[in-house]
Protein backbone atom coordinates (compact mmCIF):
# COMPACT_ATOMS: atom_id res chain seq x y z
CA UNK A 1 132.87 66.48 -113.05
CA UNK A 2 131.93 70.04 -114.37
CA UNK A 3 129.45 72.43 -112.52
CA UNK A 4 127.05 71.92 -115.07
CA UNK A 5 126.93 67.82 -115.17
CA UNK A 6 127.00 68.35 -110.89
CA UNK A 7 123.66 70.59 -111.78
CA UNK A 8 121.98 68.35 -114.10
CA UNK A 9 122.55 64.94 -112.21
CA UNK A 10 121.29 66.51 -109.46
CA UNK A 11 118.05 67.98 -111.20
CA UNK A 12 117.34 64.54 -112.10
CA UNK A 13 117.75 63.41 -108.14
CA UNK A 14 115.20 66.11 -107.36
CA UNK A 15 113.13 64.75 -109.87
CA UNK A 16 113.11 61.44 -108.33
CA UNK A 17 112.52 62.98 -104.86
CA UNK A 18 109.63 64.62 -105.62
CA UNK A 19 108.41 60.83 -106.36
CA UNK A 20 108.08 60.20 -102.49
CA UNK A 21 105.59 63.61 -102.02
CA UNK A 22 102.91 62.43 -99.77
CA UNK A 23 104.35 59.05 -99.18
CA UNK A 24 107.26 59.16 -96.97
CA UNK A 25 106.24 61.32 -93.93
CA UNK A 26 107.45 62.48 -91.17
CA UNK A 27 110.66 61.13 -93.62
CA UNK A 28 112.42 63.76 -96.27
CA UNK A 29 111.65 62.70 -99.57
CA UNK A 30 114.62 62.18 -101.07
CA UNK A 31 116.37 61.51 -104.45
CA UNK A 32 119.95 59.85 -104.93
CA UNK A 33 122.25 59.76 -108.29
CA UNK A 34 124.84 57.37 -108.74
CA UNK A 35 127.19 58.40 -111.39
CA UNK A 36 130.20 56.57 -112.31
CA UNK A 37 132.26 58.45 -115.08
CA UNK A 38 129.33 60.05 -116.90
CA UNK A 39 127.24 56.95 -116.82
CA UNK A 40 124.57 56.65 -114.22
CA UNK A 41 124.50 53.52 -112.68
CA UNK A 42 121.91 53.28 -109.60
CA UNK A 43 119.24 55.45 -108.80
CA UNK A 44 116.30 55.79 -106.11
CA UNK A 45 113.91 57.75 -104.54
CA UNK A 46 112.60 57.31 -100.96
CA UNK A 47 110.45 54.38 -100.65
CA UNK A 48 106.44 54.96 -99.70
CA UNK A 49 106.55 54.80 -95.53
CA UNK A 50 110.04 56.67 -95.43
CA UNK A 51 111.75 53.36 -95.84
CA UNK A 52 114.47 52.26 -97.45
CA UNK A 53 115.78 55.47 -97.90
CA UNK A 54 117.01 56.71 -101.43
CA UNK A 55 120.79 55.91 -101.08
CA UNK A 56 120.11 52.21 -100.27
CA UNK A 57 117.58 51.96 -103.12
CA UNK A 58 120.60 53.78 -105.55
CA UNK A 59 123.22 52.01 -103.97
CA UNK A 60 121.68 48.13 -104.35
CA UNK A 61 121.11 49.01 -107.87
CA UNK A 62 124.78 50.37 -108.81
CA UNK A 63 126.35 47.10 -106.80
CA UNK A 64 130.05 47.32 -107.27
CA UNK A 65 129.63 49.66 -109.87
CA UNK A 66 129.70 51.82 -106.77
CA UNK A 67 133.48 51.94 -106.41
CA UNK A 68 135.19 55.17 -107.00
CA UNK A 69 131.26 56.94 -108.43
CA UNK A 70 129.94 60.20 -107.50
CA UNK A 71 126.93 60.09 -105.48
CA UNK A 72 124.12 62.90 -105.67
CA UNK A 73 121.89 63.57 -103.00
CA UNK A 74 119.16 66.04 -102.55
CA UNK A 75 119.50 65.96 -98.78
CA UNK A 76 122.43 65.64 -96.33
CA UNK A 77 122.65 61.50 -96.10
CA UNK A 78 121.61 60.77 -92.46
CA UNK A 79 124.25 59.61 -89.54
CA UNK A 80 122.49 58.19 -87.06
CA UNK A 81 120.84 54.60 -86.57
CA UNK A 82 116.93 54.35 -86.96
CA UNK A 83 115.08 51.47 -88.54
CA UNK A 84 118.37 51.28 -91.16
CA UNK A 85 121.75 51.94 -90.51
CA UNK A 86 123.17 55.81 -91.45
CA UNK A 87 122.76 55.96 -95.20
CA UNK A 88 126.51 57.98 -94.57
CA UNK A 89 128.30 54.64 -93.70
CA UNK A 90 126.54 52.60 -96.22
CA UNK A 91 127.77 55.31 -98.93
CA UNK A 92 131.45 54.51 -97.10
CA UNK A 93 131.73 51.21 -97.42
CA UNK A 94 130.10 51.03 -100.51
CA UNK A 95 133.67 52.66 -101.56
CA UNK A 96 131.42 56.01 -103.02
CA UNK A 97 134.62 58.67 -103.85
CA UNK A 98 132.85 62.06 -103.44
CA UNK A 99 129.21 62.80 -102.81
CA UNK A 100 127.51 66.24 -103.78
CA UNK A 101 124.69 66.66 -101.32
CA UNK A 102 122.07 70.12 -102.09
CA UNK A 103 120.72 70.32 -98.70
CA UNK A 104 121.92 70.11 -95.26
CA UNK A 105 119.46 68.14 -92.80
CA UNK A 106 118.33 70.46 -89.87
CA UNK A 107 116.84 67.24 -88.11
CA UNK A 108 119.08 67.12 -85.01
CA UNK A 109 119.94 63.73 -85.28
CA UNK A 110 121.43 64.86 -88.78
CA UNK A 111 122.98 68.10 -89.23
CA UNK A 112 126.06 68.23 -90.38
CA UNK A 113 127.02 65.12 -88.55
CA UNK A 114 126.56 62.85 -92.40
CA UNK A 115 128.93 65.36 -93.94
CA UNK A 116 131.47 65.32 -91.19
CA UNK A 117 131.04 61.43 -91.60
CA UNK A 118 131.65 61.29 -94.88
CA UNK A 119 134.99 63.79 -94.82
CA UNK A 120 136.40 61.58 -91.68
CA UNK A 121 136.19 58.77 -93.90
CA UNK A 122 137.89 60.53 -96.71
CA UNK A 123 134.75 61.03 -99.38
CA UNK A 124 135.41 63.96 -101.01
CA UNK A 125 131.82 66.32 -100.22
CA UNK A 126 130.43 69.20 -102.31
CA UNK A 127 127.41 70.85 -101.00
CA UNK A 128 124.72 73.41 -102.15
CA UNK A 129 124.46 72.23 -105.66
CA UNK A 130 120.59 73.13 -106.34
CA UNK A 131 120.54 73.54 -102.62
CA UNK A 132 117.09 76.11 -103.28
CA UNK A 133 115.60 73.87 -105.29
CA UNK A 134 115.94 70.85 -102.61
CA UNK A 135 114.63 73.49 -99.83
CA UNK A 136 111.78 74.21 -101.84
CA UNK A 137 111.11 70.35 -102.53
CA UNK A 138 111.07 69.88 -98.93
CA UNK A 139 109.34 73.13 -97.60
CA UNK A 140 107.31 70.44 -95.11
CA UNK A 141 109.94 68.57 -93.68
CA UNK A 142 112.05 71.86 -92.97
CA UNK A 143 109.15 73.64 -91.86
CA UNK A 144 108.22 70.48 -89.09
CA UNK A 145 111.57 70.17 -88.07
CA UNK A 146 112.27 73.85 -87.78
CA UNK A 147 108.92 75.73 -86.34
CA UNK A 148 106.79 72.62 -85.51
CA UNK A 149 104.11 73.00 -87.77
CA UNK A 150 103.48 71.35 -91.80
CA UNK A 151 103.51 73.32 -94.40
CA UNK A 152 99.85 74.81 -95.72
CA UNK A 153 98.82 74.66 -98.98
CA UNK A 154 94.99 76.17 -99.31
CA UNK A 155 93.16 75.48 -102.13
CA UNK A 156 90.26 77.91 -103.30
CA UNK A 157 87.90 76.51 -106.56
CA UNK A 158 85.85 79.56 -107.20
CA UNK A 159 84.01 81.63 -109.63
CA UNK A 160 85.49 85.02 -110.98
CA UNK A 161 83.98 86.73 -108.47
CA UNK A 162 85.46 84.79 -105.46
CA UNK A 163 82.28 82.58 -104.24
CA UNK A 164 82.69 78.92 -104.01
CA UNK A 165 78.60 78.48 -103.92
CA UNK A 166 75.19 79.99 -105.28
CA UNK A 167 72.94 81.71 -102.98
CA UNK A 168 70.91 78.61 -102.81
CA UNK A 169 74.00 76.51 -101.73
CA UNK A 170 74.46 75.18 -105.49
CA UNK A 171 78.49 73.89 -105.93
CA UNK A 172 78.85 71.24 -107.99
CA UNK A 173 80.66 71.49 -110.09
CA UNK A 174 82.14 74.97 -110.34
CA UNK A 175 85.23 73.83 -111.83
CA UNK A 176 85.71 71.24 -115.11
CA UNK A 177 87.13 67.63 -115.06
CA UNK A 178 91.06 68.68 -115.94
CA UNK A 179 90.52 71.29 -112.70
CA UNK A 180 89.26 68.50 -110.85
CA UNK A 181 91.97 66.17 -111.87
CA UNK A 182 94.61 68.58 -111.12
CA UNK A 183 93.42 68.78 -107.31
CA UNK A 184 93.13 65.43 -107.18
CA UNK A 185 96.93 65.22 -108.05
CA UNK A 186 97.81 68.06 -105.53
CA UNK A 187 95.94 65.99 -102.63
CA UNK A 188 98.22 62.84 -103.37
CA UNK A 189 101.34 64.91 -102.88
CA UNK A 190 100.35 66.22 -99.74
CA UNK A 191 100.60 64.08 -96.56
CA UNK A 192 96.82 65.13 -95.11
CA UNK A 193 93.81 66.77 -96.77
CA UNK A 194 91.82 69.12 -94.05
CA UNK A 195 87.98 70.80 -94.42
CA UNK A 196 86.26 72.72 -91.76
CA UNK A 197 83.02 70.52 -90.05
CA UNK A 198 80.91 73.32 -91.68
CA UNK A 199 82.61 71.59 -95.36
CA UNK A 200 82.08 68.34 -93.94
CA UNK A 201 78.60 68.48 -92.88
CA UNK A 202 77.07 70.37 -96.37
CA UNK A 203 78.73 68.89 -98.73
CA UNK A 204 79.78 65.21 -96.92
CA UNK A 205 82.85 64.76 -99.23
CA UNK A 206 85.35 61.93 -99.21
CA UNK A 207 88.65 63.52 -99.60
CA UNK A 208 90.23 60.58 -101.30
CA UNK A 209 92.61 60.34 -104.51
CA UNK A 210 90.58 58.95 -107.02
CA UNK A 211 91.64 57.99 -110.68
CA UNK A 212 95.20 57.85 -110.10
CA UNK A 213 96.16 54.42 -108.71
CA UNK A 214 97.96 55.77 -105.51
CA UNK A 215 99.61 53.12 -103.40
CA UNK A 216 98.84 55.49 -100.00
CA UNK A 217 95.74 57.65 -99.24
CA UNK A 218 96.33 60.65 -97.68
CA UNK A 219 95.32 61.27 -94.28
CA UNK A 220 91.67 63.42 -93.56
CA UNK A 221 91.54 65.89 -91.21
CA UNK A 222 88.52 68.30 -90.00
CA UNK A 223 88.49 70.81 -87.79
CA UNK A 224 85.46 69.74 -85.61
CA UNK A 225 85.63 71.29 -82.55
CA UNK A 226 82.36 69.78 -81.23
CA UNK A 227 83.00 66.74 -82.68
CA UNK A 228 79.72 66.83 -85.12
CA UNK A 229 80.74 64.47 -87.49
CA UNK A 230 78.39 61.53 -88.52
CA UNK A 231 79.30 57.96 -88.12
CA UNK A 232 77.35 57.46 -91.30
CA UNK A 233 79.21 60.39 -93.06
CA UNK A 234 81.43 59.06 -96.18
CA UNK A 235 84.43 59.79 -93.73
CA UNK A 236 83.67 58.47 -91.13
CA UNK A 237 82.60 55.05 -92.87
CA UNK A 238 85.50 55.15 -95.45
CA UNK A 239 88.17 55.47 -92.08
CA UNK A 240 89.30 51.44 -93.04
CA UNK A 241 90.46 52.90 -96.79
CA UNK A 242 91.97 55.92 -94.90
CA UNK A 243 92.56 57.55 -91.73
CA UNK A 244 89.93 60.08 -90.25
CA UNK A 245 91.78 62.89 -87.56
CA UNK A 246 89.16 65.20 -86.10
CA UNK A 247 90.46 68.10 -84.48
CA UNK A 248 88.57 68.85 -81.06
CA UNK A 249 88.15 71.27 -78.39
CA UNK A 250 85.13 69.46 -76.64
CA UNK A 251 85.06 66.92 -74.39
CA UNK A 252 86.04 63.24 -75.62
CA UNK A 253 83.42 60.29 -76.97
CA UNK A 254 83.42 57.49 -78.32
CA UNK A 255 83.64 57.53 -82.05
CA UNK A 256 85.29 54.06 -83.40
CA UNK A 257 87.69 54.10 -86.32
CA UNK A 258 88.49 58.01 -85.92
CA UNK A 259 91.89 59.54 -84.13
CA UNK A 260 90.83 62.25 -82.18
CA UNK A 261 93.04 65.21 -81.59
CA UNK A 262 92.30 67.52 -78.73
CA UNK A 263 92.76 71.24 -79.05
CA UNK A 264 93.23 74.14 -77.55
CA UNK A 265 90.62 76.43 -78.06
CA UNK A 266 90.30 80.31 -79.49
CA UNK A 267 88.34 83.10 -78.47
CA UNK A 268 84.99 81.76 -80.13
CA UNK A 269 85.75 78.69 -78.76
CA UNK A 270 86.89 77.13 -81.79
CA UNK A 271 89.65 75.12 -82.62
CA UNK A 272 93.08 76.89 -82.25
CA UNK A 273 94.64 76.63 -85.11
CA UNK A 274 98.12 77.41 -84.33
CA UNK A 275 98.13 74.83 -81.31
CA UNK A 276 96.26 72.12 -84.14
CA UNK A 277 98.64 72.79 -86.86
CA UNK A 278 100.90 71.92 -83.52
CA UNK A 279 99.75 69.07 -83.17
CA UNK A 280 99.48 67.64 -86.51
CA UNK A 281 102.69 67.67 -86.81
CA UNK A 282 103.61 66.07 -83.93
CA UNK A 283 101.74 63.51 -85.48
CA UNK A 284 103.82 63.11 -88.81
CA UNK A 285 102.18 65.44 -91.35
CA UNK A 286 104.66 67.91 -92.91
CA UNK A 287 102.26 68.36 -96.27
CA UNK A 288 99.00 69.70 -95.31
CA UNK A 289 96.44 70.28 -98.18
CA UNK A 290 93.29 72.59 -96.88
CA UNK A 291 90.05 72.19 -99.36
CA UNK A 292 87.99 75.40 -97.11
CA UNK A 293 85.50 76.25 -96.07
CA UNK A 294 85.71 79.89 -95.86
CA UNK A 295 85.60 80.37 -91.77
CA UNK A 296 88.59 77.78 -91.93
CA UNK A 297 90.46 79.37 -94.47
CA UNK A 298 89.67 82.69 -93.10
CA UNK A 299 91.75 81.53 -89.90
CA UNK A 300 94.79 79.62 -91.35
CA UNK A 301 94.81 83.07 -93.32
CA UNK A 302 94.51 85.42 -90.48
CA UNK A 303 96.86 83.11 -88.32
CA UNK A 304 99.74 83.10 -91.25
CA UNK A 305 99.41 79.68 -91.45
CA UNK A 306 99.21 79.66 -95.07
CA UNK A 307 102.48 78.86 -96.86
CA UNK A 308 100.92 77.96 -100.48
CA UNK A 309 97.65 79.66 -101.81
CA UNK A 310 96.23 77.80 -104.83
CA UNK A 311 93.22 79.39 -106.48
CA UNK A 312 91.76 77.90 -109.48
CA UNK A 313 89.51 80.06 -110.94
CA UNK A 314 86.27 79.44 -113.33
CA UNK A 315 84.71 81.04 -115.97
CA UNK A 316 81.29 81.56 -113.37
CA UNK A 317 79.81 84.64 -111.36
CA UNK A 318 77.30 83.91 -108.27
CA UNK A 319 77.26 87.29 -107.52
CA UNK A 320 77.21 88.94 -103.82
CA UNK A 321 74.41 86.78 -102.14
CA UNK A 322 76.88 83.79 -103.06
CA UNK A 323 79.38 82.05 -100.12
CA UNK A 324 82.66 83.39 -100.42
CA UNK A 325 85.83 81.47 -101.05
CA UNK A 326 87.02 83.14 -97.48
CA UNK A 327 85.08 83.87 -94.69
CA UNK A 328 85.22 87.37 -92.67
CA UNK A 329 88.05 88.55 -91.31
CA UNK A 330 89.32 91.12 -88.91
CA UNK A 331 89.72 94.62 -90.38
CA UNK A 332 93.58 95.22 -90.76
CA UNK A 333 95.61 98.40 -92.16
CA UNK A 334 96.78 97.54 -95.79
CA UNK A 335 100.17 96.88 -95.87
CA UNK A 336 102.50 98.46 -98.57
CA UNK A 337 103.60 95.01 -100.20
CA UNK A 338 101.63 91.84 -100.51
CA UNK A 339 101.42 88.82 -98.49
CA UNK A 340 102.26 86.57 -101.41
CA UNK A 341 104.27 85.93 -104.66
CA UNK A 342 102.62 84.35 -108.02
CA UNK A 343 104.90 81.17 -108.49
CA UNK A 344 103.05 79.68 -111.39
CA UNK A 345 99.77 80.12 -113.88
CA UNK A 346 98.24 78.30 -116.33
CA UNK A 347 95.15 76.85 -117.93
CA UNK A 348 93.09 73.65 -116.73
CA UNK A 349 90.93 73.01 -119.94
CA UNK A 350 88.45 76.70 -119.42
CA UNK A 351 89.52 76.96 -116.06
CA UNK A 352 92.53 78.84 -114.77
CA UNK A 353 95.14 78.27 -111.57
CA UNK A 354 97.55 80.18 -110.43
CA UNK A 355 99.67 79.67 -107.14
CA UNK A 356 101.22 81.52 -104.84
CA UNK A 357 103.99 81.35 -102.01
CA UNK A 358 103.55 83.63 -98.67
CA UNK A 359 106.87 85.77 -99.23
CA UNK A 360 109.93 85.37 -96.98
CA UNK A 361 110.40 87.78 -94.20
């Protein structure tokens, strides 16, 4: 197989991965290529809940077809039992003849063990093919594993001049319907959708996927340190369609249907957000999708919690007496470069998004 049929089977794993965003976690979403000759003969993608995994889903498809193929993967094939057996031996005895894997798996219960599996047994292994493109795919699930935290995406919806609201309070709708949709999209690929209590209580939103016949809402979180959410709020009564995490630094009550999360808390005695980002992830979330408000996006900012800063921008000015998109922040010496990199841009019907990655250190 040439370098450039390795590249483009494995494109069209990581197209199949990217299937399983906001449906597999704490899993990898992953994609696997069966290729037999030139002709692909199984395929699969992570199933929603992390289970079966994407070899077994590619492998029952190819059946004996199988035999002799070349398997692409977008992530090291695990080695160790769980709920299924190592996707490494089932690749083994399915009688797969070389696998090309783009990623290795830093989980500890992985890493590097599935390769050295798959050598012992005599399967010829090729990593690192699109091995960036795989990382980037699974930012959260590296990120969890590795520093014990999800990855951050922020989203800001704003006018041209940065305010999210009118003087009065006035915000909907500052953006159009494909701007809408969009976010709506970006929330179901993302494992947990977060607002600050100050979001929560003005504008008493729902947080849910609408429109796009998801099998699995995502988690909603708020940061509610004093635990002021309503039972009659639409969260709080919508917690049977999907779960409802509040974040806490106060003391414990009763509040049926909601996980509470206790904090540590910061100097103003709000939520920490280090130790709740922490914790989240602990939980399972390694896609985290924050919709404001400005103090809360102020901190995940100020904290460098922010991995992925998506601003989608509308043809509106409030003007100075309007909220701002993000809240004060501590006065800070400008640094020579910026924090983050432009990624992508593009319209949303008169509204325009662009998106941004913190830069590597």
């Amino acid at each position: 197989m040439s370098a450039e049929s390795d590249r483009r089977f494995m494109a069209l794993a990581l197209a199949l991965a990217a299937r399983g965003l906001g449906n597999v976690a704490p899993n990898p979403a992953v994609g696997c290529v069966i290729v037999q000759g030139s002709t692909i003969v199984g395929r699969g993608w992570t199933q929603l809940g992390g289970r079966p995994h994407a070899e077994a889903v590619a492998l029952a498809q190819a059946g004996a077809a199988a035999q002799g193929a070349t398997a692409y993967v977008t992530l090291e094939p695990c080695a160790h039992h769980g709920q299924t057996p190592p996707c490494a031996a089932a690749l083994v005895t399915a009688g797969v003849a070389r696998v090309v894997s783009a990623a290795t798996d830093p989980d500890p219960r992985v890493s590097g063990r599935g390769l050295a599996m798959l050598r012992a047994a005599g399967v010829v292994v090729q990593e690192g093919v699109l091995g960036a493109e795989a990382r980037e795919l699974n930012a959260g699930f590296l990120l969890r594993i590795e520093a014990g935290r999800p990855w951050v995406t922020l989203k800001l919806a704003m006018a041209l001049d940065g305010r999210i609201a009118t003087a009065s309070g006035a915000s909907r709708w500052i953006t159009g319907g494909p701007a809408r949709r969009a976010v709506h999209l970006m929330r179901a690929r993302h494992d947990a959708v977060m607002v600050g209590i100050g979001t929560a209580l003005a504008d008493d939103p729902e947080l849910t996927v609408r429109e796009l016949g998801v099998l699995r809402q995502p988690i909603r979180i708020v940061m509610d340190s004093q635990l002021r959410l309503a039972p009659g709020s639409k969260l709080a009564r919508s917690a049977d369609v999907a779960p409802v995490w509040l974040c806490h630094t106060a003391a414990a009550r009763p509040m049926p249907g909601l996980r509470l999360i206790s904090c540590a808390a910061d100097a103003c005695g709000r939520v920490d957000l280090a130790d709740a980002m922490r914790h989240i992830a602990e939980a399972g979330v390694t896609r985290l999708f924050c919709e404001g408000g400005g103090t809360l996006a102020a901190g995940l900012l100020a904290a460098g919690l922010v991995d992925e800063l998506v601003c989608i921008s509308a043809g509106r000015v409030f003007g100075d007496n309007g909220t701002p998109a993000v809240g004060a922040m501590q006065d800070f010496g400008l640094p020579d470069t910026a924090d983050f990199a432009i990624v992508e841009h593009r319209r949303l019907g008169e509204d325009l998004l662009h998106r941004w990655q913190r830069k590597k250190v």
